[in-house]
N, C-alpha and C. Protein backbone atom coordinates (compact mmCIF):
# COMPACT_ATOMS: atom_id res chain seq x y z
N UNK A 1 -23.96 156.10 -30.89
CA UNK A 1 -22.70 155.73 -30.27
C UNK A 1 -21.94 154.84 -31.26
N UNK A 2 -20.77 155.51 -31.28
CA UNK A 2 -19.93 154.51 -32.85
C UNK A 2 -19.19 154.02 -31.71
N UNK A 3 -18.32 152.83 -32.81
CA UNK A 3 -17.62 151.84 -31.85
C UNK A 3 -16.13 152.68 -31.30
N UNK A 4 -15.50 153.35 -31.57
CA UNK A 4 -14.45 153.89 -30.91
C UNK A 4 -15.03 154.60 -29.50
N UNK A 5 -15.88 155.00 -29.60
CA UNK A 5 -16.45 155.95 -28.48
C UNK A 5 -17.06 154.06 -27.35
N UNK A 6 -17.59 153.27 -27.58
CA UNK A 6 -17.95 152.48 -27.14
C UNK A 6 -16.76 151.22 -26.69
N UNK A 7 -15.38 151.48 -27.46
CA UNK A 7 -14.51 150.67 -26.95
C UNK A 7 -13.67 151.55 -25.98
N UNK A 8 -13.46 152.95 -25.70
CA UNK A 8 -12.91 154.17 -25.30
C UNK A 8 -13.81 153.83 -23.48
N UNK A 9 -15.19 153.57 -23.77
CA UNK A 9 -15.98 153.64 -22.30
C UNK A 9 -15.78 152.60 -22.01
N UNK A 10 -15.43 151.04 -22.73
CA UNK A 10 -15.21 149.55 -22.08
C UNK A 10 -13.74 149.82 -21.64
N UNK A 11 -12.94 150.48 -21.91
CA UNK A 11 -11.23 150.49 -21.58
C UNK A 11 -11.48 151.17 -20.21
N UNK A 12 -12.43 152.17 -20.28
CA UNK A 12 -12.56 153.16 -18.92
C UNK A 12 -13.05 152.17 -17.82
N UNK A 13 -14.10 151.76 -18.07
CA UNK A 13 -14.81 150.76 -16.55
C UNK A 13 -13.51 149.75 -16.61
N UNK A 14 -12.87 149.36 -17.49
CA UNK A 14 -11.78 147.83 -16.81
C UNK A 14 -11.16 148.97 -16.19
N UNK A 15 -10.29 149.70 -16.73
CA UNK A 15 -9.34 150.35 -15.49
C UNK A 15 -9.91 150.82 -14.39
N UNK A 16 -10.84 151.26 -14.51
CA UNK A 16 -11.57 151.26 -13.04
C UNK A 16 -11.36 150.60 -12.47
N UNK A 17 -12.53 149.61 -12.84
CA UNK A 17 -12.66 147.81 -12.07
C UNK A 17 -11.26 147.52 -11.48
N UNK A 18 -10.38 147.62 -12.71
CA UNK A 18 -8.90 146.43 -12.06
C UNK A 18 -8.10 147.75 -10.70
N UNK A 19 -8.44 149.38 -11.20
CA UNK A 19 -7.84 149.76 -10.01
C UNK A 19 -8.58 149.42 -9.02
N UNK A 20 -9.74 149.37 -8.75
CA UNK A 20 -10.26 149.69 -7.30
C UNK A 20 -10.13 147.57 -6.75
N UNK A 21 -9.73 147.03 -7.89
CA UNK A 21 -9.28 145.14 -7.33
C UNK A 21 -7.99 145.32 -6.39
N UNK A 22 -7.20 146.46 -7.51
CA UNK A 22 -5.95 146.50 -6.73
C UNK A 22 -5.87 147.21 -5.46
N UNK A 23 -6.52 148.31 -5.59
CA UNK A 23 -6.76 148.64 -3.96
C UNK A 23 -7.12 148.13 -2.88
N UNK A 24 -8.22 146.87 -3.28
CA UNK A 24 -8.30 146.08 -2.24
C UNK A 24 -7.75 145.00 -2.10
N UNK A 25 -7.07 144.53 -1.24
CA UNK A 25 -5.94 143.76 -1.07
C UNK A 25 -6.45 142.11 -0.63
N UNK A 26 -7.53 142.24 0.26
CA UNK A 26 -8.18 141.16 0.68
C UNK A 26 -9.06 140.82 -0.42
N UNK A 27 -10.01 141.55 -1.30
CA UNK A 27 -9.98 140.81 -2.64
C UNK A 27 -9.47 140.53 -3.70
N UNK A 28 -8.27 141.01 -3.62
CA UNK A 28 -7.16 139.99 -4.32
C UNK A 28 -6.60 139.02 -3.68
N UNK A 29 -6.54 138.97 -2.61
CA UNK A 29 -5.90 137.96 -1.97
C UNK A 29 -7.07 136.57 -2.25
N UNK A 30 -8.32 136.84 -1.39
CA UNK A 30 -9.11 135.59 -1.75
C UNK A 30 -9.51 135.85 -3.50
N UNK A 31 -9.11 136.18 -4.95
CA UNK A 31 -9.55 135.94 -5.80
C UNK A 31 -8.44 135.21 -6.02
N UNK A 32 -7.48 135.16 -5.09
CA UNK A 32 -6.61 134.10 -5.75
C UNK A 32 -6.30 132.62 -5.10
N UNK A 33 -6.50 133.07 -3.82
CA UNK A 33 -6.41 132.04 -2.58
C UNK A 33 -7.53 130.83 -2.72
N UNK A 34 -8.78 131.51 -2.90
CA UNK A 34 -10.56 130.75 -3.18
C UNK A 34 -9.95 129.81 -4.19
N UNK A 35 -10.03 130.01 -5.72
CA UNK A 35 -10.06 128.99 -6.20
C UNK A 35 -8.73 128.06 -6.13
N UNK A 36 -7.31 127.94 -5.32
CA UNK A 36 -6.38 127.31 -5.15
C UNK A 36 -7.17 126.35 -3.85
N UNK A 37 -7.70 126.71 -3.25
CA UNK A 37 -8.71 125.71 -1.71
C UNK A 37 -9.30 125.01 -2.26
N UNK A 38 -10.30 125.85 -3.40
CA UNK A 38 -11.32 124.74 -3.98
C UNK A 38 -10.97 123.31 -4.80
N UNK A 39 -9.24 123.89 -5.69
CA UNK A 39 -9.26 122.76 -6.00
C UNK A 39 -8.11 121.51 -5.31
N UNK A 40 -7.78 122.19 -4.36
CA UNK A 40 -7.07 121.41 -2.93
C UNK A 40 -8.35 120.30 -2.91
N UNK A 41 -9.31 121.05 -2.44
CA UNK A 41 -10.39 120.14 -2.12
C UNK A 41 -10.83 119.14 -2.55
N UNK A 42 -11.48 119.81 -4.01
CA UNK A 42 -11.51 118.88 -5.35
C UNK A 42 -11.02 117.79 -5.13
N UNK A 43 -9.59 117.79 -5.21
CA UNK A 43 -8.37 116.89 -5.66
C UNK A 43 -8.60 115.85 -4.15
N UNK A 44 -9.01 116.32 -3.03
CA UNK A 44 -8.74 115.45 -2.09
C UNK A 44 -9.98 114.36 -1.86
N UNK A 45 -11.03 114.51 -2.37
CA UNK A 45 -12.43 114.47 -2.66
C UNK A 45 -12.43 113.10 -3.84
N UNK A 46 -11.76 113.75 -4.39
CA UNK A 46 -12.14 112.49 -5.78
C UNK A 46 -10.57 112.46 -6.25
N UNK A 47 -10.31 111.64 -6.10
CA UNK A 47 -8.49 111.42 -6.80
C UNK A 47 -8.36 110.80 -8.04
N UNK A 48 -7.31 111.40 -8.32
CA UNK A 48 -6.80 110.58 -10.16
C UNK A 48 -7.40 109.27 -10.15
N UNK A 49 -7.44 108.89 -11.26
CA UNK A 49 -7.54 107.17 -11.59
C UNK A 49 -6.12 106.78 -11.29
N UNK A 50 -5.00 107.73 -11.40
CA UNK A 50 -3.37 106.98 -10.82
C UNK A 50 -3.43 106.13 -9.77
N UNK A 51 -4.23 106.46 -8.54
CA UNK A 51 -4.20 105.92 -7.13
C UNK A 51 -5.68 104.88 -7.40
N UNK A 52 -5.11 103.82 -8.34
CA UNK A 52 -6.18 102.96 -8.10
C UNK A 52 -6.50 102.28 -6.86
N UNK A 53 -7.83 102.12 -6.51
CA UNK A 53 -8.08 101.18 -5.39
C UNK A 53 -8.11 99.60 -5.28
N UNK A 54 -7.09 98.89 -4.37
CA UNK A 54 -7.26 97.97 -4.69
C UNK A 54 -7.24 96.74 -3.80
N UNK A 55 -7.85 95.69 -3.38
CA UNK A 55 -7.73 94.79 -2.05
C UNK A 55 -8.40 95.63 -0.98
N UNK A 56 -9.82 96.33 -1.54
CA UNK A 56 -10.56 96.81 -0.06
C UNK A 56 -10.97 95.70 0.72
N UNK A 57 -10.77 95.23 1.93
CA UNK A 57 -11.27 94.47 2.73
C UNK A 57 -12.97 94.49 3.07
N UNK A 58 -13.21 93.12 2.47
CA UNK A 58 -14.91 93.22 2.59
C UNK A 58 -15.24 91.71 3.38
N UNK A 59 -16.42 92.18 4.14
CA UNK A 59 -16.39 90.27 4.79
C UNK A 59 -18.09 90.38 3.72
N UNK A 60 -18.37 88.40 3.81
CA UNK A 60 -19.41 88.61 3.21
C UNK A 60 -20.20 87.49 4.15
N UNK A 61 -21.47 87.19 4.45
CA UNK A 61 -22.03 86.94 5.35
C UNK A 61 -22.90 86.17 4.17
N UNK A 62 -23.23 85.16 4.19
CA UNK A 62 -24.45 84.56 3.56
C UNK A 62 -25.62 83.58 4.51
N UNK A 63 -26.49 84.22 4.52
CA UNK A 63 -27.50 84.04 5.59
C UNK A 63 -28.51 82.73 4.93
N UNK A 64 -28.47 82.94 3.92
CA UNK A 64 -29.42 81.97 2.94
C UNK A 64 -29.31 80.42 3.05
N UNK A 65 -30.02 80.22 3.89
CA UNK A 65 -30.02 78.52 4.34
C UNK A 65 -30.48 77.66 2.76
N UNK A 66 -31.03 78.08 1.72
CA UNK A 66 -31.89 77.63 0.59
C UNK A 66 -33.11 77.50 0.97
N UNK A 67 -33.72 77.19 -0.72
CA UNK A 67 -35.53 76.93 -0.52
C UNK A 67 -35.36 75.34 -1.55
N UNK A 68 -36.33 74.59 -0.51
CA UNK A 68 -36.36 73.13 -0.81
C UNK A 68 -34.97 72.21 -1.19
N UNK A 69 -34.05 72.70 0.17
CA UNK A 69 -32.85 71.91 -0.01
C UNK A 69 -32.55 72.08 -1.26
N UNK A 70 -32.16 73.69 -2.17
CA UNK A 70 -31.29 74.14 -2.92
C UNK A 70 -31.11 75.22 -2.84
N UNK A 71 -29.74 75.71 -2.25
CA UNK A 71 -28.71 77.26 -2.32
C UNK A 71 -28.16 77.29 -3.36
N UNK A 72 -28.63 76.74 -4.65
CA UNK A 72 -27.71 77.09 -5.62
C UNK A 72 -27.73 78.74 -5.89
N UNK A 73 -28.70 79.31 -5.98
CA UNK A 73 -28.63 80.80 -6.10
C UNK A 73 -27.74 81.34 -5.26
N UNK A 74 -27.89 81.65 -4.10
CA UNK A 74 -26.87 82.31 -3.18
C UNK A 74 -24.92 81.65 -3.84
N UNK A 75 -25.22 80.33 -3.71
CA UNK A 75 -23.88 80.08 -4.46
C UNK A 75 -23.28 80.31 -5.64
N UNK A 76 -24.40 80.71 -6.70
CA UNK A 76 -23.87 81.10 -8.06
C UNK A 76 -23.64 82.68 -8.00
N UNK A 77 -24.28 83.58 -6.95
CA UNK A 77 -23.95 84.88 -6.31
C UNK A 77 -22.52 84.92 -6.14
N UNK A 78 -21.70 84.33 -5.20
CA UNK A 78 -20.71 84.08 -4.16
C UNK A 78 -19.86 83.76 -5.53
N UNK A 79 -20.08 82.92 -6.29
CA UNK A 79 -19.12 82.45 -7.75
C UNK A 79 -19.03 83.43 -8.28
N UNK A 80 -20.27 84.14 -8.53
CA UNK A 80 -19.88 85.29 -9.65
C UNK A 80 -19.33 86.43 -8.87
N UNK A 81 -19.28 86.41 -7.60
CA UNK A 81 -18.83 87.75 -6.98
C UNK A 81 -17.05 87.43 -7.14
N UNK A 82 -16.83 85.94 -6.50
CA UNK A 82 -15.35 85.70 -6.76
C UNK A 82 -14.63 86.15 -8.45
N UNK A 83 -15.52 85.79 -9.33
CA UNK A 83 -15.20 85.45 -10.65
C UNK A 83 -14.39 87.11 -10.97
N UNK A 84 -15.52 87.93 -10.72
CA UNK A 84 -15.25 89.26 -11.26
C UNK A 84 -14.34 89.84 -9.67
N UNK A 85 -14.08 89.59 -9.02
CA UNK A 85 -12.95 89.46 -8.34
C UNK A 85 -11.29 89.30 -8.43
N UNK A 86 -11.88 88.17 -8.91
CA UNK A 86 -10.12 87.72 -9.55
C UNK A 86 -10.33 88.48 -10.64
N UNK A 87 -10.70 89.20 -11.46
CA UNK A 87 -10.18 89.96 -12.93
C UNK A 87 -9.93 91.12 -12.30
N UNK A 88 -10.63 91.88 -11.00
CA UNK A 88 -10.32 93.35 -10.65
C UNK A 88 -9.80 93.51 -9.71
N UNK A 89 -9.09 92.45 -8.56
CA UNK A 89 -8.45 92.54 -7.93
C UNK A 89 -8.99 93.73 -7.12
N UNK A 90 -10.40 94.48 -7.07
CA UNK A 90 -10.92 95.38 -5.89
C UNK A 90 -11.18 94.62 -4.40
N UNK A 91 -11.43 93.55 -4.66
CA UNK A 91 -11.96 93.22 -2.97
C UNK A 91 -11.42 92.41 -2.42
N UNK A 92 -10.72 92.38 -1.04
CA UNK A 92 -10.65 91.21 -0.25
C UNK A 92 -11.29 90.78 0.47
N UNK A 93 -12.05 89.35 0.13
CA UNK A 93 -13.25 89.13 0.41
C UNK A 93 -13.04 88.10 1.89
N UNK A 94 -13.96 87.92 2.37
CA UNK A 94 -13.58 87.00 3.67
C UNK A 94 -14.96 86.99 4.59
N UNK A 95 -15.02 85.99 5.00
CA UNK A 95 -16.53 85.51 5.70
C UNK A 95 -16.31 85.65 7.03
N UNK A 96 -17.71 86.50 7.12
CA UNK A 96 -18.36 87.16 8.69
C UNK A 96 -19.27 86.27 9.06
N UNK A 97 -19.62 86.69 10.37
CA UNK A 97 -20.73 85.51 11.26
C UNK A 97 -21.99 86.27 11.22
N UNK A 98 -22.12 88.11 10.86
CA UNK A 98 -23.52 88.42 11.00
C UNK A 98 -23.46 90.01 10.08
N UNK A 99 -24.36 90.37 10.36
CA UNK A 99 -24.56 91.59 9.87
C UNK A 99 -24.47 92.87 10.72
N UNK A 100 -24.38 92.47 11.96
CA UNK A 100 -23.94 93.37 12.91
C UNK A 100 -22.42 93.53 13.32
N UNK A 101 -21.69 91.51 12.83
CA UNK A 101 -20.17 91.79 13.36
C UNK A 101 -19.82 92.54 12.21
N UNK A 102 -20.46 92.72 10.81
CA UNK A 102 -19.82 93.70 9.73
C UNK A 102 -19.90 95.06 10.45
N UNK A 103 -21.37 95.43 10.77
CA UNK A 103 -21.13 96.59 11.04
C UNK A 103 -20.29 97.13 12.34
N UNK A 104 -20.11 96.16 13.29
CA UNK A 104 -18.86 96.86 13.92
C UNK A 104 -17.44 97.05 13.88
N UNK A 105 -16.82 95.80 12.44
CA UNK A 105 -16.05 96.01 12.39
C UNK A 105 -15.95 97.44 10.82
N UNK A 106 -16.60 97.80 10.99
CA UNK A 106 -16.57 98.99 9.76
C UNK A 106 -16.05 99.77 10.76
N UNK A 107 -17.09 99.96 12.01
CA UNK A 107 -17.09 101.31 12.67
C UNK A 107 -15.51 101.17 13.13
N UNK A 108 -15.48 100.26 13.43
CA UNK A 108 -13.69 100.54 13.81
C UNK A 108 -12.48 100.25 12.79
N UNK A 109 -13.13 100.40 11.59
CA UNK A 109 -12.03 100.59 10.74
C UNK A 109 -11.33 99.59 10.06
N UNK A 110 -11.51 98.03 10.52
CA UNK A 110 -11.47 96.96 10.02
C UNK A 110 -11.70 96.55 8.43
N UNK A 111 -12.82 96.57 8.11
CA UNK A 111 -13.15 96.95 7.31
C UNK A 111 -13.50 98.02 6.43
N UNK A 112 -14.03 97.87 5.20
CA UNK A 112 -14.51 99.23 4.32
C UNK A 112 -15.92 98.83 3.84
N UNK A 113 -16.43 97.83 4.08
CA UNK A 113 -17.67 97.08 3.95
C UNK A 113 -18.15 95.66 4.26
N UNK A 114 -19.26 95.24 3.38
CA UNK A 114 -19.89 93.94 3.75
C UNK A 114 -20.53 93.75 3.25
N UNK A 115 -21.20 92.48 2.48
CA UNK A 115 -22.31 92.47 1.68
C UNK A 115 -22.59 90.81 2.18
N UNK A 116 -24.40 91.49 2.22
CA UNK A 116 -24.80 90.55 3.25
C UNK A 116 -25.94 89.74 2.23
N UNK A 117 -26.03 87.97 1.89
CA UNK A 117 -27.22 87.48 1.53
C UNK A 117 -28.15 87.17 2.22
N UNK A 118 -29.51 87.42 2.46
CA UNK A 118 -30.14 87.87 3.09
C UNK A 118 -31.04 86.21 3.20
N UNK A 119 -31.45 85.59 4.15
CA UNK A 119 -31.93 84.38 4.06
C UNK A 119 -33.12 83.59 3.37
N UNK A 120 -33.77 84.83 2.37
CA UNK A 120 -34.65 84.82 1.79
C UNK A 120 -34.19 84.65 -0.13
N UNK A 121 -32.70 84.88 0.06
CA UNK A 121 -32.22 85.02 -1.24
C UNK A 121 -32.48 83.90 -2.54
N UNK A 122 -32.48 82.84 -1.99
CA UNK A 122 -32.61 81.40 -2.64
C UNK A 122 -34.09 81.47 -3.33
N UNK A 123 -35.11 81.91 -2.41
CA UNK A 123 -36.56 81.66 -2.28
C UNK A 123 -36.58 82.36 -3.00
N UNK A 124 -36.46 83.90 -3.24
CA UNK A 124 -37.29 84.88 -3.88
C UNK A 124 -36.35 84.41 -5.12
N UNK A 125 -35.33 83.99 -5.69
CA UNK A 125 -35.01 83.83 -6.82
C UNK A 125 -35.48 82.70 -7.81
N UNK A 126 -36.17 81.31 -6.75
CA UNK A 126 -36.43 80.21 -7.70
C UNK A 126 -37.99 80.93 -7.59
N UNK A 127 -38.58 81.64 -7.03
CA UNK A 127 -39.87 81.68 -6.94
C UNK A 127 -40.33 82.57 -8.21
N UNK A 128 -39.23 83.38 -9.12
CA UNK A 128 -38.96 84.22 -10.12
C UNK A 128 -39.22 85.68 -9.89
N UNK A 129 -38.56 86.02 -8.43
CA UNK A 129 -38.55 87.42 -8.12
C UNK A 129 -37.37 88.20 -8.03
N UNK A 130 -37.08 89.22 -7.65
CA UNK A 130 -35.71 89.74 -8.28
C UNK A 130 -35.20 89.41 -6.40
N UNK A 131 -34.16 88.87 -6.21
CA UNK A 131 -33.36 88.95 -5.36
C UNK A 131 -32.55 89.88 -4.73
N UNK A 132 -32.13 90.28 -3.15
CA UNK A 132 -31.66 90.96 -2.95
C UNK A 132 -30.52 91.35 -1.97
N UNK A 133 -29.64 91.49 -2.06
CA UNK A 133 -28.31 92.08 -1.45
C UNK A 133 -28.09 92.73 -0.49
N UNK A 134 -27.93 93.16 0.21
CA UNK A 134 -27.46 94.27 1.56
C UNK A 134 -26.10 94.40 1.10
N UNK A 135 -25.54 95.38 1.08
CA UNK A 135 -24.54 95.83 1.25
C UNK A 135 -23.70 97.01 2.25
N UNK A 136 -23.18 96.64 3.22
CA UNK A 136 -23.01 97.84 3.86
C UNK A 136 -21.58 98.36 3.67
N UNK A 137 -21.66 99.74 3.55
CA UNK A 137 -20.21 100.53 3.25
C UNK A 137 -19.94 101.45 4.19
N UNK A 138 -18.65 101.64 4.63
CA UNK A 138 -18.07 102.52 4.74
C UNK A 138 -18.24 104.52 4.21
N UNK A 139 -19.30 104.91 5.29
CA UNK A 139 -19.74 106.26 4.64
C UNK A 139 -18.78 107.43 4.45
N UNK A 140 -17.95 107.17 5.75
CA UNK A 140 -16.56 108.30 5.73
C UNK A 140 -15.82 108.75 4.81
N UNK A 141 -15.68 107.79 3.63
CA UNK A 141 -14.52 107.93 2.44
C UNK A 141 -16.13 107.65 1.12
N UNK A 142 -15.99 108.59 0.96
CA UNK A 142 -17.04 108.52 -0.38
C UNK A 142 -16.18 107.67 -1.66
N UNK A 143 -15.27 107.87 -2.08
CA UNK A 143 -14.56 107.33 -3.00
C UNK A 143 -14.57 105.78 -2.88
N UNK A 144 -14.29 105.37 -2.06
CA UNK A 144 -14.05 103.81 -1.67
C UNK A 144 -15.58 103.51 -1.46
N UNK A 145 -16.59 103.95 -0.69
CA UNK A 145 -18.04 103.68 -1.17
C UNK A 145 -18.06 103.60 -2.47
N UNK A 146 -18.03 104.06 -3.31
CA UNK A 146 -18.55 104.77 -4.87
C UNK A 146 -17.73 103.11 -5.61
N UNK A 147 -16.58 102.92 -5.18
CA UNK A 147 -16.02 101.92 -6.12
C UNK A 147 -16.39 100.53 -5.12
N UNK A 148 -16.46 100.44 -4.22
CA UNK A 148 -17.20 99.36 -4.05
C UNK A 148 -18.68 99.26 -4.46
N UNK A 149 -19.50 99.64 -4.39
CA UNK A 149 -20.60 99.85 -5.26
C UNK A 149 -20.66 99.58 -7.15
N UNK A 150 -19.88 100.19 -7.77
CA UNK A 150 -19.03 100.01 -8.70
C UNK A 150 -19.25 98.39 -9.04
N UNK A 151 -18.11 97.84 -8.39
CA UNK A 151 -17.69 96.59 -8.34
C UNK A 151 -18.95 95.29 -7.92
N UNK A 152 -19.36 95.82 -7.47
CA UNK A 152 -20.87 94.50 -6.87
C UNK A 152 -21.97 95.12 -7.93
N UNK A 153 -21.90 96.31 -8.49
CA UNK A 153 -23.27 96.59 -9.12
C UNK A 153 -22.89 95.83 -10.49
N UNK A 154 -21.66 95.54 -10.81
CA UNK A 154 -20.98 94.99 -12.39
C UNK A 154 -21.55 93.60 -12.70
């Protein structure tokens, strides 16, 4: 098989192929419709960096009474959370009474999260263990999860 005879049978199957596309009307329609949805979707899913996020409303709850009459840990937390705050202007931060009034005011929309110090925070840090956070987010909007996360993991 020489190549004229082999480009002669690839010209034959496309005209095939593209007549029997054009005959069917509903697969042309969704080969064109499908990927215009998908990237509707896309686009609604994860948005430009144009529409930065910014002033998500977060309460923060610090439970951490200290270990041996010193909270300095939980407080150098709360400093550094403000610090990198004021440079990114992502969170508006503001103090809750529990970890449950966060989570109800998520469910109703109040908020977009909460990040909670947990009353053990002080202890496990002078004791030289890794300390730990609660954070609760907002699951509905993946995007605004993802950058609050973002922002507290920095």
């Amino acid at each position: 098989m020489n190549v004229k005879t082999l480009l002669s049978h690839s010209f034959t199957i496309a005209k095939k192929d593209l007549t029997e596309l054009f005959r069917n009307r509903l697969g042309l329609v969704l080969l064109i419709v499908m990927p215009l949805f998908m990237m509707v979707m896309i686009g609604f899913i994860y948005p430009s960096n144009g529409s930065t996020l910014t002033n998500l409303p977060v309460a923060l709850v610090n439970e951490d009474t200290g270990f041996n009459d010193s909270s300095i840990p939980s407080q150098a937390f709360i400093i550094g959370l403000n610090q990198i705050n004021d440079q990114t202007n992502m969170l508006s931060l503001s103090i809750s009474s529990s970890m449950a009034d966060i989570k109800d005011k998520v469910q109703r929309g109040e908020l977009n999260g909460g990040i909670v110090i947990p009353s053990n925070f002080s202890a496990s840090l002078l004791s030289g263990e890794q300390g730990t956070v609660i954070i609760v987010t907002d699951q509905s909007n993946p995007t605004i999860s993802a950058t609050m996360l973002a922002v507290l993991s920095a």
